[in-house]
Protein backbone atom coordinates (compact mmCIF):
# COMPACT_ATOMS: atom_id res chain seq x y z
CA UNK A 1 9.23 -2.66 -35.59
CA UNK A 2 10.29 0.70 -34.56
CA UNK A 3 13.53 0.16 -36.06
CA UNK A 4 12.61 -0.57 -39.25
CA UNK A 5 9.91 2.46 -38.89
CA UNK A 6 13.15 4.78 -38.15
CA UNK A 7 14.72 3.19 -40.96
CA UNK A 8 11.76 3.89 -43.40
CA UNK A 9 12.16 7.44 -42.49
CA UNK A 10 15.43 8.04 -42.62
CA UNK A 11 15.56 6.35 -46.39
CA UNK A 12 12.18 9.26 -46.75
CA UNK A 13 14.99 11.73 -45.39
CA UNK A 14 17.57 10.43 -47.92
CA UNK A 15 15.15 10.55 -50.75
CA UNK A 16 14.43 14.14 -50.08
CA UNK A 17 18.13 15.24 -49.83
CA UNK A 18 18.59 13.83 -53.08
CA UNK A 19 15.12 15.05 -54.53
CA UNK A 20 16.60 18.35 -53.40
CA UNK A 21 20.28 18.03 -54.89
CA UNK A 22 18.63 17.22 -58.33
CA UNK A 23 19.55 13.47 -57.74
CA UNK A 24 15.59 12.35 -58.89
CA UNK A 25 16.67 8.15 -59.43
CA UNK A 26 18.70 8.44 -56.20
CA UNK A 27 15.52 9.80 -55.19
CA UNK A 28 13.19 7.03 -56.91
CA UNK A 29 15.38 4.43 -54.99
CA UNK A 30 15.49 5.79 -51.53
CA UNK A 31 11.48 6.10 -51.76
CA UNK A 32 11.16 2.78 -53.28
CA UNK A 33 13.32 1.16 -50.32
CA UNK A 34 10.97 3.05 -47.72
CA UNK A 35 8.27 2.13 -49.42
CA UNK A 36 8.92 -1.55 -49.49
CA UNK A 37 9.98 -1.44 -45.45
CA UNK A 38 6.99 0.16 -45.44
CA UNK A 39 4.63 -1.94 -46.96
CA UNK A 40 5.48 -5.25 -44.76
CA UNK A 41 4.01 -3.07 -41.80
CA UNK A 42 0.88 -3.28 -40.38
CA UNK A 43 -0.69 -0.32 -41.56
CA UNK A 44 -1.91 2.06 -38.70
CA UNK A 45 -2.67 5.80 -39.38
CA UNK A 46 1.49 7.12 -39.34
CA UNK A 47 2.62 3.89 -41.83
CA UNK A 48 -0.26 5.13 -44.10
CA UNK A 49 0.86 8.95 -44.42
CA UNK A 50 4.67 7.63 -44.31
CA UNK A 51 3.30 5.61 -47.66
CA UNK A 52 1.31 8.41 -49.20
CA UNK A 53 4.49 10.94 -48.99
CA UNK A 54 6.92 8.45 -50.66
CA UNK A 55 4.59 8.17 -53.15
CA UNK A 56 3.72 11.55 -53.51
CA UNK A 57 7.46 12.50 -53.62
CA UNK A 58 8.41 8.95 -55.68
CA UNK A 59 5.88 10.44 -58.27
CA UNK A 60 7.40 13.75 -58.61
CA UNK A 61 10.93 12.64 -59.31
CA UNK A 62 9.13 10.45 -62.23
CA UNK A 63 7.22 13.89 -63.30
CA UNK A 64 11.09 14.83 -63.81
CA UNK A 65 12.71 12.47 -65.08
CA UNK A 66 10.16 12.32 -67.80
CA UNK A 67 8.22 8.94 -66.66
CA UNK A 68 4.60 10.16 -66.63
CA UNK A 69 3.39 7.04 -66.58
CA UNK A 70 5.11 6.00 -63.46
CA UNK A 71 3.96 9.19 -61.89
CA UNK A 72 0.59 8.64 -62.40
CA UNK A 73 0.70 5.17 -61.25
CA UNK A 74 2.03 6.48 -57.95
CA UNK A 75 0.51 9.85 -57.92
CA UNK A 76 -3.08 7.36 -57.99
CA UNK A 77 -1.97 5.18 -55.16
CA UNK A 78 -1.10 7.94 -52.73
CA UNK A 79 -4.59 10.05 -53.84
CA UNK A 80 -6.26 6.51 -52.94
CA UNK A 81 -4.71 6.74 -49.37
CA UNK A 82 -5.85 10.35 -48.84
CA UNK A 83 -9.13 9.78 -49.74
CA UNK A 84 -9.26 7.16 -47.46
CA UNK A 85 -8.19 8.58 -44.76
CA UNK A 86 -10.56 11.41 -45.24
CA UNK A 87 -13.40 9.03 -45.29
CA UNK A 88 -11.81 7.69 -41.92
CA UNK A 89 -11.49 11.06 -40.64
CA UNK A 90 -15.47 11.98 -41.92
CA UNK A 91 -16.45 9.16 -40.54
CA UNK A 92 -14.93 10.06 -37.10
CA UNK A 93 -16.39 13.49 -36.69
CA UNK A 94 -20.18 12.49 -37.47
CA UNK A 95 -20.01 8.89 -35.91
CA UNK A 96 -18.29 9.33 -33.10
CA UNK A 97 -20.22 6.93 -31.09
CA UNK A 98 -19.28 4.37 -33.57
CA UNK A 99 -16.08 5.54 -34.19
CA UNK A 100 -14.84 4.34 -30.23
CA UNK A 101 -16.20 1.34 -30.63
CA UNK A 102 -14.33 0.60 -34.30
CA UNK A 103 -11.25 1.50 -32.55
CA UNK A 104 -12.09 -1.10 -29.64
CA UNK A 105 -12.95 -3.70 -31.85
């Protein structure tokens, strides 16, 4: 599993050297590969901001390449994994009682 986490983020990595160079479908497919390594993971708290940021970064290269539909669809999906993480994270400063034993379970 570790491998194919390494291999998630170096495909993040590539995306962002092409994001950089202007390259924004090089881009699209290098956070589309990540994302699919991605997504056959169990999530846990780093696969789930791995998967925000390539669709964070996924949506801006749509933003310019003209797609705006695209880049809403995946702007959406990563806002839905922030907010739940910050429910996660709310939850875990005023429960924390709870919180241990979630984690335990």
């Amino acid at each position: 599993m570790t491998t194919t986490l390494s291999n998630a983020g170096e495909l993040r990595e590539q995306g962002n050297q092409a994001f950089k160079q202007g390259h924004f479908q090089e881009a699209i497919d290098r956070y589309t590969d990540a994302i699919n390594i991605l997504h056959d993971q169990q999530l846990n708290e780093t696969i789930r901001n791995d998967l925000t940021k390539c669709h964070s970064n996924r949506s801006q290269c749509y933003i310019n390449l003209g797609q705006y539909e695209d880049a809403v669809e995946d702007a959406t999906r990563g806002t839905k994994r922030l907010i739940l993480l910050k429910k996660r994270i709310i939850f875990f400063v005023f429960y924390p009682t709870e919180s241990k034993r979630s984690v335990k379970a």
